[in-house]
C-alpha atoms as a PDB file:
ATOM      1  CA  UNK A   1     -27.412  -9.647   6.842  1.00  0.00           C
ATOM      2  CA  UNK A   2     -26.397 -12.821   8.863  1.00  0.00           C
ATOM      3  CA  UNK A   3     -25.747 -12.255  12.654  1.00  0.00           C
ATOM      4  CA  UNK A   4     -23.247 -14.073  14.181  1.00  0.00           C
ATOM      5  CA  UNK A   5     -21.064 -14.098  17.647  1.00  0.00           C
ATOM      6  CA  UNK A   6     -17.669 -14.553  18.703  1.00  0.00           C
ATOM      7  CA  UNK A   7     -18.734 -17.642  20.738  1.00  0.00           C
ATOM      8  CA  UNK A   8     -20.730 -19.130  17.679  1.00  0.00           C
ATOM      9  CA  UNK A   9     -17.925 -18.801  15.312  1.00  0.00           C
ATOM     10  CA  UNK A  10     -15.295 -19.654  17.806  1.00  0.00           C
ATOM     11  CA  UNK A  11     -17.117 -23.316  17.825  1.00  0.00           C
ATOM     12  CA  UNK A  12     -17.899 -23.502  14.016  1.00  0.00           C
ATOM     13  CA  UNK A  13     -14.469 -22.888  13.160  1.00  0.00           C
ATOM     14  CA  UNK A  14     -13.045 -25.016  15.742  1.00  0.00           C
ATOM     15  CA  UNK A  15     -10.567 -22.044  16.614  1.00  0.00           C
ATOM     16  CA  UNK A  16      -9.855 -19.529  19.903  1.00  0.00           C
ATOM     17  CA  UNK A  17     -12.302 -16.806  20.716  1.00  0.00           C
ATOM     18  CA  UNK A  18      -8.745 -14.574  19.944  1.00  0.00           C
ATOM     19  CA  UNK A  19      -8.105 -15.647  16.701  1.00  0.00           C
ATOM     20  CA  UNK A  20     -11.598 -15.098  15.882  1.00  0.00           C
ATOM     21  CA  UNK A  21     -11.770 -11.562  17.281  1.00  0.00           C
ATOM     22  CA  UNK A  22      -8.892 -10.687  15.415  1.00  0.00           C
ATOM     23  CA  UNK A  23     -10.032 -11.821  12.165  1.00  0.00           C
ATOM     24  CA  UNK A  24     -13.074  -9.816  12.682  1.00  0.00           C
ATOM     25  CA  UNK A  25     -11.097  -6.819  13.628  1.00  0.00           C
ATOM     26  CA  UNK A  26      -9.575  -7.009   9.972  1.00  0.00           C
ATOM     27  CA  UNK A  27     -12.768  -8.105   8.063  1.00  0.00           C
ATOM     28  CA  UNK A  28     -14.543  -5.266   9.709  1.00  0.00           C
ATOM     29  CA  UNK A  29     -11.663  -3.045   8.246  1.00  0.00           C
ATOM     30  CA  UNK A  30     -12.295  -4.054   4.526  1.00  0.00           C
ATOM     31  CA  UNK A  31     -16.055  -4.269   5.291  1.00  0.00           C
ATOM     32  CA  UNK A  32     -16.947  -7.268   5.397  1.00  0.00           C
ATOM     33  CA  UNK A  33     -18.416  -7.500   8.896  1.00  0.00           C
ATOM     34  CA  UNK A  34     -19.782  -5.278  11.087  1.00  0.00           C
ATOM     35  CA  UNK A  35     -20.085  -5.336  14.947  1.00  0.00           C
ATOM     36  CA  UNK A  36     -22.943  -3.743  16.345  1.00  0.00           C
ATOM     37  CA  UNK A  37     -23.216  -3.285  20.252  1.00  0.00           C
ATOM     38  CA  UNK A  38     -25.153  -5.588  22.151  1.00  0.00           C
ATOM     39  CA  UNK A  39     -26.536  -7.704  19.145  1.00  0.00           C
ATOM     40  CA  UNK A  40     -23.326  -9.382  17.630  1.00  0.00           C
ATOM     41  CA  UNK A  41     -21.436  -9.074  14.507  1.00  0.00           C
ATOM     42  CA  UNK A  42     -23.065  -9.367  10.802  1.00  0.00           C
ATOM     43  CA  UNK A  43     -21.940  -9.861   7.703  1.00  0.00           C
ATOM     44  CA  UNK A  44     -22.637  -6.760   5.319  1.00  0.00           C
ATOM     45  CA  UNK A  45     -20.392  -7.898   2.185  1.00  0.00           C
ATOM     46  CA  UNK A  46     -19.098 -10.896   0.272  1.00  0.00           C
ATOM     47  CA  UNK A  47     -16.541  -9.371  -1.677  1.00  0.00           C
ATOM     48  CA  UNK A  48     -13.202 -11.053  -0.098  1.00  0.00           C
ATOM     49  CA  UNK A  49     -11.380 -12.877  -3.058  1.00  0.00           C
ATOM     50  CA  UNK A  50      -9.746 -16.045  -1.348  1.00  0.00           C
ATOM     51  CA  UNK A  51      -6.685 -16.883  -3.522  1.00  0.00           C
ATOM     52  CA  UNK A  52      -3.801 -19.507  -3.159  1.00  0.00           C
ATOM     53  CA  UNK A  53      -1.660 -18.600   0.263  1.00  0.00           C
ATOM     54  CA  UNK A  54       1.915 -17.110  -0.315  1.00  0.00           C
ATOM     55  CA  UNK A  55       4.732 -19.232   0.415  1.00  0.00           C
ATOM     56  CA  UNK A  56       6.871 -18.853   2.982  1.00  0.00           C
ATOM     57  CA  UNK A  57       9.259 -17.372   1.090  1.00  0.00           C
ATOM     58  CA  UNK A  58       6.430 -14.826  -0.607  1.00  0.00           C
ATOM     59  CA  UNK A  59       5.489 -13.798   2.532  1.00  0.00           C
ATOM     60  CA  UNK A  60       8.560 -12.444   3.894  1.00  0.00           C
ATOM     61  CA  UNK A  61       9.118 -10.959   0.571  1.00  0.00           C
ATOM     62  CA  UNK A  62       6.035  -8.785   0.586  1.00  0.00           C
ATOM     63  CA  UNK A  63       6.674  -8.076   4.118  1.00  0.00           C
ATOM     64  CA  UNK A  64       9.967  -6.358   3.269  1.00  0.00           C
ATOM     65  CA  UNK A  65       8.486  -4.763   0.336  1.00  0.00           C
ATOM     66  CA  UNK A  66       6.059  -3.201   2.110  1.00  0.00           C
ATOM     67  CA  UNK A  67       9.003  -2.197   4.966  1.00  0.00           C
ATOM     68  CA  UNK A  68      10.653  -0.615   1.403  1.00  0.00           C
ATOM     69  CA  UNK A  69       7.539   1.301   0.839  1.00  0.00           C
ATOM     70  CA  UNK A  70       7.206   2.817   4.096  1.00  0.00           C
ATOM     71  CA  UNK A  71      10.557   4.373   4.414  1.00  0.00           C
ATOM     72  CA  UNK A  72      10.468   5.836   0.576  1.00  0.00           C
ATOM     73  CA  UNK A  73       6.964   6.874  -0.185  1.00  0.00           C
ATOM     74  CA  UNK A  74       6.664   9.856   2.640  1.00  0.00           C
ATOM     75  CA  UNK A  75       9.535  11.254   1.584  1.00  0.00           C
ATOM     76  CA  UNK A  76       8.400  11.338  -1.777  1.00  0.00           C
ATOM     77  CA  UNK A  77       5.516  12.929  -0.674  1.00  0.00           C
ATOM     78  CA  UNK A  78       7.308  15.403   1.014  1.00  0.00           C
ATOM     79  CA  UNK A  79       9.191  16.602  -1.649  1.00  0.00           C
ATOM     80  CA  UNK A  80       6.197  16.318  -4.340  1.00  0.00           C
ATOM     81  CA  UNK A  81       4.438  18.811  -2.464  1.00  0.00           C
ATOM     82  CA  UNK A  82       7.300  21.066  -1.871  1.00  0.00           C
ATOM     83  CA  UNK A  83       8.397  20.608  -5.581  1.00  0.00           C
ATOM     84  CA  UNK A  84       5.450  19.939  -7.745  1.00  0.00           C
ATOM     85  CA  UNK A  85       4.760  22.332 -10.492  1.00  0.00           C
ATOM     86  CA  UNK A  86       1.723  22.352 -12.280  1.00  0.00           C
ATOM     87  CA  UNK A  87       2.604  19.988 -15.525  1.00  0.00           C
ATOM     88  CA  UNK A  88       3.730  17.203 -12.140  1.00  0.00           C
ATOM     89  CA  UNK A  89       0.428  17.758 -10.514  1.00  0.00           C
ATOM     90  CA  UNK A  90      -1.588  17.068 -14.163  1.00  0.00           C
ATOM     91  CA  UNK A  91       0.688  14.008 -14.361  1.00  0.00           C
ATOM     92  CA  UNK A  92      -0.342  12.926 -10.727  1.00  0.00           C
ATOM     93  CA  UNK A  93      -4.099  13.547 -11.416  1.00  0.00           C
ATOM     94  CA  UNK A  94      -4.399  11.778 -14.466  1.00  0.00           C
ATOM     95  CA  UNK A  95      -2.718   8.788 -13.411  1.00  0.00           C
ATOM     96  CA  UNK A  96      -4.885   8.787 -10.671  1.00  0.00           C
ATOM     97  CA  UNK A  97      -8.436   9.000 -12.706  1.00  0.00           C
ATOM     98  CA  UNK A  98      -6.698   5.924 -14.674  1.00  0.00           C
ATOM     99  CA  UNK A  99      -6.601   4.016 -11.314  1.00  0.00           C
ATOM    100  CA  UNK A 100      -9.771   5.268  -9.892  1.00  0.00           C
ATOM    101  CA  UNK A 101     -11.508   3.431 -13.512  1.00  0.00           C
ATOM    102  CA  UNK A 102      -9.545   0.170 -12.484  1.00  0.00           C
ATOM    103  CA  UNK A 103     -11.000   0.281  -9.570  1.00  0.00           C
ATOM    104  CA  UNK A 104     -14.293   0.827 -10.981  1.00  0.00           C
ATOM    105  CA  UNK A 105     -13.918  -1.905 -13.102  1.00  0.00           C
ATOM    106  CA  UNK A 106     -12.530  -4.217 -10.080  1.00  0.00           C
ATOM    107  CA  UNK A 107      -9.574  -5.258 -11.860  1.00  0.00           C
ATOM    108  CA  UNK A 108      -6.735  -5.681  -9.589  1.00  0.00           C
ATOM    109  CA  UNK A 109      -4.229  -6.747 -12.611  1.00  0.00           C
ATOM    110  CA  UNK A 110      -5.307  -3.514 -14.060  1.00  0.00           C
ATOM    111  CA  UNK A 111      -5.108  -1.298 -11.174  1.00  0.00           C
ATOM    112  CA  UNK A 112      -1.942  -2.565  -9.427  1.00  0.00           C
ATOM    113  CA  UNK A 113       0.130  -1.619 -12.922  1.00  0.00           C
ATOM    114  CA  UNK A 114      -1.253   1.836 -12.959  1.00  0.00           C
ATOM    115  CA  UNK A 115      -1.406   2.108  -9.114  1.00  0.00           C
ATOM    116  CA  UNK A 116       2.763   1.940  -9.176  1.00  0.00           C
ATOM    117  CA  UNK A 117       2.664   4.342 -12.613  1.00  0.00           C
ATOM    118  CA  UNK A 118       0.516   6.895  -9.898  1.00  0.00           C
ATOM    119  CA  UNK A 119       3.258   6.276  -7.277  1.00  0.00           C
ATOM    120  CA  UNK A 120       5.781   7.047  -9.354  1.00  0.00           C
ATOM    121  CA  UNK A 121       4.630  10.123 -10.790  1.00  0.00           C
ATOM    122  CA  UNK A 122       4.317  11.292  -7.483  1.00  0.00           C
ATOM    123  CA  UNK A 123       8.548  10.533  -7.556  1.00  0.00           C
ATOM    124  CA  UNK A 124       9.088  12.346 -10.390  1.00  0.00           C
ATOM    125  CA  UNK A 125       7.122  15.119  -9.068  1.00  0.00           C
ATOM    126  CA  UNK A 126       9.787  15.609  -5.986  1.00  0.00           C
ATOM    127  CA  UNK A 127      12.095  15.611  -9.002  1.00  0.00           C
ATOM    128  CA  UNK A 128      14.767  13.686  -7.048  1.00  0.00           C
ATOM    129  CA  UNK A 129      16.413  11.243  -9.681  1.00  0.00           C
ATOM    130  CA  UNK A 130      18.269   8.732  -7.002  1.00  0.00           C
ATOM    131  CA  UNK A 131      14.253   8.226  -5.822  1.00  0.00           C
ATOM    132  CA  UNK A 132      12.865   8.209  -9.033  1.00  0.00           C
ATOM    133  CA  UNK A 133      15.560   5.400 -10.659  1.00  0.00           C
ATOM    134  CA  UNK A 134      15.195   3.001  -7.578  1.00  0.00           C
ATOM    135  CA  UNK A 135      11.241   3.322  -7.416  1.00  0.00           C
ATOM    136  CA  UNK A 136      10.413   2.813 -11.449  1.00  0.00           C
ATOM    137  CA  UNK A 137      13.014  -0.185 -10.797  1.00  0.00           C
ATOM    138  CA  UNK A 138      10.322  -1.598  -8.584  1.00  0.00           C
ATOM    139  CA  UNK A 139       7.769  -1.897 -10.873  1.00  0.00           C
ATOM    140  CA  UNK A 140       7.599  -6.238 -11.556  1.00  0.00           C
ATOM    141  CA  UNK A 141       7.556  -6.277  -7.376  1.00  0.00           C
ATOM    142  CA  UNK A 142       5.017  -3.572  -6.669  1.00  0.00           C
ATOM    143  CA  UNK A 143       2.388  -5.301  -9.393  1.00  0.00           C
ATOM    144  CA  UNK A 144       2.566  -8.558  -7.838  1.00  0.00           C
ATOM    145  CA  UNK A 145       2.607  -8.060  -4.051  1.00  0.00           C
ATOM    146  CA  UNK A 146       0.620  -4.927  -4.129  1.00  0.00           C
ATOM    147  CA  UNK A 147      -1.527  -7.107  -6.540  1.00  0.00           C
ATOM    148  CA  UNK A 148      -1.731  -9.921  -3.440  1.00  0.00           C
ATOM    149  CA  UNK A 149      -2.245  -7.607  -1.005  1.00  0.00           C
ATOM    150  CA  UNK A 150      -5.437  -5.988  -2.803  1.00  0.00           C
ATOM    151  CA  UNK A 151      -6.420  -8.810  -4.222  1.00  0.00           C
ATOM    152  CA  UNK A 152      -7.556  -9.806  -0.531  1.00  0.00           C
ATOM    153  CA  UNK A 153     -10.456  -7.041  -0.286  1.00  0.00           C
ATOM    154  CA  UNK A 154     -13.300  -5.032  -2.273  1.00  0.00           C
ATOM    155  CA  UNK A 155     -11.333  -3.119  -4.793  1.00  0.00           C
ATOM    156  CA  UNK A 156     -13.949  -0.259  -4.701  1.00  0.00           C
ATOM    157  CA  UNK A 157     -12.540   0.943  -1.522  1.00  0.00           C
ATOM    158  CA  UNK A 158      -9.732   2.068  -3.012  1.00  0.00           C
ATOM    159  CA  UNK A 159     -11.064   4.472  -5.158  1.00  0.00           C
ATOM    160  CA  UNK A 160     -10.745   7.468  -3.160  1.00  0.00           C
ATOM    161  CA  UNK A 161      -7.898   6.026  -1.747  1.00  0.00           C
ATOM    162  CA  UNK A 162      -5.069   8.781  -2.128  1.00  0.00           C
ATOM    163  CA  UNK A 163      -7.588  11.868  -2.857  1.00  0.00           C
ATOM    164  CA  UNK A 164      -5.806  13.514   1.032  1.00  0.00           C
ATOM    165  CA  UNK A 165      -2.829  12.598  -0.557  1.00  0.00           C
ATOM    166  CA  UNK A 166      -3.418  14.499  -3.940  1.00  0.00           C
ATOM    167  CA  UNK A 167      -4.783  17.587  -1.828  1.00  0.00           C
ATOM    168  CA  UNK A 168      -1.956  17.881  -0.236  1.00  0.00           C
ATOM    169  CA  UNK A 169       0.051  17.901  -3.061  1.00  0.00           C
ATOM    170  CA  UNK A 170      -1.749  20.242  -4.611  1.00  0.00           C
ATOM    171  CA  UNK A 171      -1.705  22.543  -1.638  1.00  0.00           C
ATOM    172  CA  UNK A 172       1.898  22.340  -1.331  1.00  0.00           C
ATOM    173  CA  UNK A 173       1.552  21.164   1.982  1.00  0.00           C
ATOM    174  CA  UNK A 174       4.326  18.538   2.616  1.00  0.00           C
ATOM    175  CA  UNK A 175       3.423  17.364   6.176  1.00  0.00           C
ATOM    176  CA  UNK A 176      -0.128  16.844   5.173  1.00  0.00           C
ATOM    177  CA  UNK A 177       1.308  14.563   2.451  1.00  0.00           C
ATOM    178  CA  UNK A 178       3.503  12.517   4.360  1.00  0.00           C
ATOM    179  CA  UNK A 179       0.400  12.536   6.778  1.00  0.00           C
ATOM    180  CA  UNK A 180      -1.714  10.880   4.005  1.00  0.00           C
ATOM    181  CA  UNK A 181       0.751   8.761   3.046  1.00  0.00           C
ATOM    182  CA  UNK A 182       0.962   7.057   7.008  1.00  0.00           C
ATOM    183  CA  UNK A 183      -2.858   6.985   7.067  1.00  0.00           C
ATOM    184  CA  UNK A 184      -3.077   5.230   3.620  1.00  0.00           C
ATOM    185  CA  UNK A 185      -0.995   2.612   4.522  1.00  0.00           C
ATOM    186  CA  UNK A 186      -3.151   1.214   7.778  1.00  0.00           C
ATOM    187  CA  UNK A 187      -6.178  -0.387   4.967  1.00  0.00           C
ATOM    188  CA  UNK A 188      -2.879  -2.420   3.638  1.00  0.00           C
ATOM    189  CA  UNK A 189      -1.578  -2.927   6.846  1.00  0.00           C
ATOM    190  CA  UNK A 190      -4.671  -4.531   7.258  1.00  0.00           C
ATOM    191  CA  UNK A 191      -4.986  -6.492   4.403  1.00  0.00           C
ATOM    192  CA  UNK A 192      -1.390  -7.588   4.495  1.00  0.00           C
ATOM    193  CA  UNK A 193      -2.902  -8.974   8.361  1.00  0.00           C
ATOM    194  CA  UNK A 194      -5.851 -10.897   6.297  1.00  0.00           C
ATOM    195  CA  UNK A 195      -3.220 -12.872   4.119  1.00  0.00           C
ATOM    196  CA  UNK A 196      -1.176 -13.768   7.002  1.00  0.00           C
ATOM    197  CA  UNK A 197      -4.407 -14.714   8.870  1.00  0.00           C
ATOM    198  CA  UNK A 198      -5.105 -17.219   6.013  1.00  0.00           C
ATOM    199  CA  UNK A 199      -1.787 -18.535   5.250  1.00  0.00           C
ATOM    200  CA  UNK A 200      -1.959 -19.545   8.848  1.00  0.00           C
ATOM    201  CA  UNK A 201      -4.936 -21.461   8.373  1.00  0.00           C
ATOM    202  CA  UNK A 202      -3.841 -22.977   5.614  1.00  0.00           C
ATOM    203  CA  UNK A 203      -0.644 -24.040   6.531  1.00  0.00           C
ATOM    204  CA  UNK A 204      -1.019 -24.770  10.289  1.00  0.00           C
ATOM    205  CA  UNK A 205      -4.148 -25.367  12.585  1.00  0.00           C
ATOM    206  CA  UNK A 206      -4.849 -22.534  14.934  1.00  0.00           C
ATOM    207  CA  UNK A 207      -4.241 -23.244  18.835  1.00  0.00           C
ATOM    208  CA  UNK A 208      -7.738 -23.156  21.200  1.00  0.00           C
ATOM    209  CA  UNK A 209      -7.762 -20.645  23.832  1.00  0.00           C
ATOM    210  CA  UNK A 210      -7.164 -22.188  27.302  1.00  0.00           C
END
């Protein structure tokens, strides 16, 4: 492990102490770094894949995609777990082992396409059609910025990624679902932070701290 500080970095990278400690924040999130009390920050893990920055345009797009997500996918999880019946839950299980072998196999392509087929088996599960037509519609969007978003961290974390979400189902408990659905979405919350941190360094140098 390679100890650095705040300070150190700050001067390496030519950048505020700020901007630093919020990078750190998010690396720490997708474990890359850790921060240890009193004796600095190390990196634990090299697994970040650093891909071409989104345009402008891209950006904004995945941020409103995401903004999409957030105001569908509880309530699909609400009504999953109120209206699941036994064949749904199979359905949701299986497509989840499928993703969980992606991830495994640390294929993003691979696990974004059968990440949105999980998703949307969950939608079929609540058995409301309006929901389930506008969410298999999504399908080309979710595989390539869900694809960007994951592609910015180690895809092993994900693979107990929705397993509250899935219990919750299964228990027919619909405000532990939505719960798991809020909590689920703070790792790409995060990693949609990483992109933007690097699209700003690649398209504009960051300000010093005064």
């Amino acid at each position: 492990m390679k100890r650095s500080s705040i300070g150190t970095i700050s001067v390496q990278l030519g950048v505020g102490r700020s901007t630093v400690r919020e990078a750190l924040r998010v690396l720490g999130h997708l474990g890359l770094v850790q921060s240890r009390s009193g004796l600095g920050t190390f990196v634990v893990g090299r697994e970040l894949a650093v891909r071409g920055s989104a345009s402008v345009g891209e950006a904004e797009a995945l941020v409103q995609f995401f903004e999409f997500r957030r105001a569908v996918e509880p309530a699909a999880a609400r009504l999953a777990a109120q209206n699941r019946t036994l064949a749904a839950l199979a359905a949701i299980e299986l497509a989840w082992q499928a993703c969980y072998e992606a991830a495994q196999n640390s294929s993003v392509e691979e696990f974004t396409a059968l990440d949105h087929s999980f998703h949307l088996s969950i939608f079929e599960a609540g058995e409301n059609h309006f929901l389930i037509d506008v969410y298999r519609s999504t399908r080309p969007d979710f595989i390539k910025y869900v694809g960007m978003v994951l592609a910015l961290g180690p895809l092993t974390r994900m693979m107990r990624f929705h397993d509250n979400l899935i219990q919750a189902i299964r228990d027919q408990d619909p405000v532990a679902a939505v719960q798991a659905v809020e909590e689920n979405f703070v790792d790409t919350d995060v990693r949609q932070k990483m992109m933007m941190l690097q699209n700003l360094g690649a398209h504009h140098p960051a300000p010093t701290d005064r």
